[in-house]
C-alpha atoms as a PDB file:
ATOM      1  CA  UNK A   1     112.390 101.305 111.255  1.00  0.00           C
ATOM      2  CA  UNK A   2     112.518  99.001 107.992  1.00  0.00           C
ATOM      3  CA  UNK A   3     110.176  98.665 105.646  1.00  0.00           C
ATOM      4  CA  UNK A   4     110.548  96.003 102.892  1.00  0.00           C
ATOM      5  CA  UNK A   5     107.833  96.466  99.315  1.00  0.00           C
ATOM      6  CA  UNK A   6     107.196  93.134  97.669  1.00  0.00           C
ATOM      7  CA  UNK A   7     104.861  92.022  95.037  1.00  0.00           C
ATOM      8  CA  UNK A   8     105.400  93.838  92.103  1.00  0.00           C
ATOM      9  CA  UNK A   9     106.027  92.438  88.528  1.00  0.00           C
ATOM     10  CA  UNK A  10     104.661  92.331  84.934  1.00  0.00           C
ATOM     11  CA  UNK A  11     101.178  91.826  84.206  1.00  0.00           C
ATOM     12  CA  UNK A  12      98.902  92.499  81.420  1.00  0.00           C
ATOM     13  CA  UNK A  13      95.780  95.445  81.542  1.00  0.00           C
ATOM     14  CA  UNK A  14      92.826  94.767  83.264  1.00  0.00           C
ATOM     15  CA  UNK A  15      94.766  92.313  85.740  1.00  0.00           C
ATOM     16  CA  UNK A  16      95.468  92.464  89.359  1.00  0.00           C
ATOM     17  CA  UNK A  17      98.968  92.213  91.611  1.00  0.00           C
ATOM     18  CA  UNK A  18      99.041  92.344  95.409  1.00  0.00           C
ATOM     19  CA  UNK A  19     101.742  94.178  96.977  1.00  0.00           C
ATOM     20  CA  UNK A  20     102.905  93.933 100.692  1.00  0.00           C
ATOM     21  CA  UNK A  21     105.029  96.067 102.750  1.00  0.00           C
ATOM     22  CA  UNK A  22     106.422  94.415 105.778  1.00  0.00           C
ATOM     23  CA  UNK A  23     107.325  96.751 108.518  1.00  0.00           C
ATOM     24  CA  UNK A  24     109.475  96.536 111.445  1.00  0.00           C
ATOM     25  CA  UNK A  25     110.918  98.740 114.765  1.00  0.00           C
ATOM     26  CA  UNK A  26     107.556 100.257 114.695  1.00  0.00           C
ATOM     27  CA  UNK A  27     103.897  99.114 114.986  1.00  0.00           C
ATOM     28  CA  UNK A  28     101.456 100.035 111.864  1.00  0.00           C
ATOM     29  CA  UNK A  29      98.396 100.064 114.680  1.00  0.00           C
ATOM     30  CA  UNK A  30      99.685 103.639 115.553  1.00  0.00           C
ATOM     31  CA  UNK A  31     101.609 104.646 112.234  1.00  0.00           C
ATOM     32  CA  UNK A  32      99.954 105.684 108.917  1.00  0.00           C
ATOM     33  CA  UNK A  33     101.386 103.910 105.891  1.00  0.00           C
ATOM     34  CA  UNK A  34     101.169 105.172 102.873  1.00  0.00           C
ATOM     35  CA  UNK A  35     102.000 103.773  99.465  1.00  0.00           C
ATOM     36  CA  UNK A  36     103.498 106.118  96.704  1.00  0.00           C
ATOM     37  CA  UNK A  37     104.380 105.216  93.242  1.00  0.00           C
ATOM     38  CA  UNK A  38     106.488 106.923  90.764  1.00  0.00           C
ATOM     39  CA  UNK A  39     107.003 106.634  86.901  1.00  0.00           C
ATOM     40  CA  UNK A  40     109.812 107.622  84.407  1.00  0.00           C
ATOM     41  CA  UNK A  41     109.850 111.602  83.889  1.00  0.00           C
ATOM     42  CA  UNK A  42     107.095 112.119  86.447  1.00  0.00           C
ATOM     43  CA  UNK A  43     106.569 112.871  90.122  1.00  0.00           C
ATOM     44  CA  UNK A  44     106.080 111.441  92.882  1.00  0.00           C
ATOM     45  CA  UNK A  45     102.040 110.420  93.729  1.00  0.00           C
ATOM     46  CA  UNK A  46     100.689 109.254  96.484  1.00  0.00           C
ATOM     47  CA  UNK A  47      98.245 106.513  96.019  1.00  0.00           C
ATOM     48  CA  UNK A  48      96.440 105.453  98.830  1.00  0.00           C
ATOM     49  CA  UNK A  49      97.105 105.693 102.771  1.00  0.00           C
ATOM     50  CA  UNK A  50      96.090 103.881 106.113  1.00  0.00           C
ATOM     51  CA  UNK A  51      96.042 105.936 109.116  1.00  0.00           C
ATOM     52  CA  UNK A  52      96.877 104.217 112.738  1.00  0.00           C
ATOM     53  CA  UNK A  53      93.136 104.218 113.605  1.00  0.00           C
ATOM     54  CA  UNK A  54      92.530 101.980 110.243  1.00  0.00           C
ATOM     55  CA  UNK A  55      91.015 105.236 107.824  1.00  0.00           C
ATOM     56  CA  UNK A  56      92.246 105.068 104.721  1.00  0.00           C
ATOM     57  CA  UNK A  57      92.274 107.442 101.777  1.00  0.00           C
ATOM     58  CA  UNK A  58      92.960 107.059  97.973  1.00  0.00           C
ATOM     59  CA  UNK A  59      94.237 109.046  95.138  1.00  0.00           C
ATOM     60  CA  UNK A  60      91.251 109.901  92.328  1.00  0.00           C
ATOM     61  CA  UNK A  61      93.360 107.672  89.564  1.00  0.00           C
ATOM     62  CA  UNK A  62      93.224 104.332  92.334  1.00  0.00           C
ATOM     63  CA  UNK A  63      89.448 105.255  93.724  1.00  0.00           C
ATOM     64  CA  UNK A  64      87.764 102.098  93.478  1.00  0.00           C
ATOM     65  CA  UNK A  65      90.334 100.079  91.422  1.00  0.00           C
ATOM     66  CA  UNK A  66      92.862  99.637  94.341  1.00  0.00           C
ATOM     67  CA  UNK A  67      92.636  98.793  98.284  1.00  0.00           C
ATOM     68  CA  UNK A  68      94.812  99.380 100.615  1.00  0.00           C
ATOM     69  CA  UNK A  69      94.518  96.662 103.905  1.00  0.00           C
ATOM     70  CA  UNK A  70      96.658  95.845 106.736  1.00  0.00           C
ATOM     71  CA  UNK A  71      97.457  93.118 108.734  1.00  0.00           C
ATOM     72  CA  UNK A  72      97.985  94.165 112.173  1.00  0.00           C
ATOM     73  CA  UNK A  73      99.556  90.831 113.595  1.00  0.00           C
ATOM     74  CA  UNK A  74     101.877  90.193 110.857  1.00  0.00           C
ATOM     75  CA  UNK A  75     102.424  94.158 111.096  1.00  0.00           C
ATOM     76  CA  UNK A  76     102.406  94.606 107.373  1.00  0.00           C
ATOM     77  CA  UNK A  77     100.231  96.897 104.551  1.00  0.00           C
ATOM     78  CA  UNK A  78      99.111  95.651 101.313  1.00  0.00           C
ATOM     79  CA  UNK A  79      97.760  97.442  98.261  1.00  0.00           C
ATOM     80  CA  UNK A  80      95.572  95.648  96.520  1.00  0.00           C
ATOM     81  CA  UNK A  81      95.394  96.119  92.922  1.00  0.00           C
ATOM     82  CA  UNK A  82      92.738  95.537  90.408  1.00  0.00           C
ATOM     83  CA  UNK A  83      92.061  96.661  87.033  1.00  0.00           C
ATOM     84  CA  UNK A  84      95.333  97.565  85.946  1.00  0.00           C
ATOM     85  CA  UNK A  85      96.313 100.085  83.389  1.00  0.00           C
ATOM     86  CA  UNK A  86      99.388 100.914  81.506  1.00  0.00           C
ATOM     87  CA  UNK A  87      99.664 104.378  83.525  1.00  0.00           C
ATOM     88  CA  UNK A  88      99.777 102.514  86.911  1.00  0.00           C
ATOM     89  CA  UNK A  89     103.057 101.549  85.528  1.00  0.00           C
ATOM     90  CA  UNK A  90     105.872 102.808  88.278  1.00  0.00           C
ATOM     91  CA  UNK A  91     107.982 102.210  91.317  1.00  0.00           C
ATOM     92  CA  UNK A  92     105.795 101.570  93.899  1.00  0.00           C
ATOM     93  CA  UNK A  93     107.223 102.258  97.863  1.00  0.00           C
ATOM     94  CA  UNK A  94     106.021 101.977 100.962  1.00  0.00           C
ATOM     95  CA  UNK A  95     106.717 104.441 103.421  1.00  0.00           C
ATOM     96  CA  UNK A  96     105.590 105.212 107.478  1.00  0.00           C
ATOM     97  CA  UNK A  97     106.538 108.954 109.056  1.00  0.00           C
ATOM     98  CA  UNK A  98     110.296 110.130 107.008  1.00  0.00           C
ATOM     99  CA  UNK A  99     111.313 106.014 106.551  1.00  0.00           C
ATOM    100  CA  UNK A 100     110.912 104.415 103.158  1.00  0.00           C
ATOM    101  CA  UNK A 101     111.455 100.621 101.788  1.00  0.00           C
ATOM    102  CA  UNK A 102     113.050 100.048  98.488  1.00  0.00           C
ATOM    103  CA  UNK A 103     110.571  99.867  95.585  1.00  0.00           C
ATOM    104  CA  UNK A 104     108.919  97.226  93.845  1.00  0.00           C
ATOM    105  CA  UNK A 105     108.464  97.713  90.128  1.00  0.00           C
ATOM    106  CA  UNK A 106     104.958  97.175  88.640  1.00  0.00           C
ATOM    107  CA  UNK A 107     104.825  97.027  84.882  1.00  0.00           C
ATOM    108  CA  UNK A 108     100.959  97.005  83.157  1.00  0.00           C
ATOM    109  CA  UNK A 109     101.633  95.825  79.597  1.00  0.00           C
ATOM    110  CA  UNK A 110      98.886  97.062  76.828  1.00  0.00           C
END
């Protein structure tokens, strides 16, 4: 299983960034995805999650600011993000049962 994070970059508070994580060996229709993110000094968080059946779940800091969607043809999982803030600043990964992608950096300037 691969998974490959995209979509990251720099972009000032109160803006929005879309990222994707393409997935493949195994099909997102009967895997949950979940998206963590992780800052200098600090641990590990998840931030939101899509189980196989489509329910998803979000940390309290995302609740309402990000979505988390799939695309079940194209076999990817986005995270939708909206009304950035500084603090959402981190490495964010994608990652389905004990595989992970490589991060994509997302940097909320003030």
């Amino acid at each position: 299983v691969q998974l490959q994070a995209s979509g990251g970059g720099l972009v000032q508070a109160g803006g929005s960034l879309r990222l994707s994580c393409a997935i493949s060996g195994s099909l997102i229709s009967f895997n949950a995805v979940n998206w963590y993110r992780q800052a200098p000094g600090k641990q590990r968080e998840l931030v939101a999650a899509v189980l196989g059946g489509g329910y998803t779940s979000y940390a309290g800091s995302v609740e309402g600011r990000f979505t988390i969607s799939r695309n079940i043809a194209k076999n990817t999982v986005y995270l939708q993000m909206n009304s950035l803030k500084p603090e959402d600043t981190a490495v964010y990964h994608c990652t389905m049962r004990e595989f992970r992608g490589q991060g994509t950096l997302v940097t909320v300037s003030s």
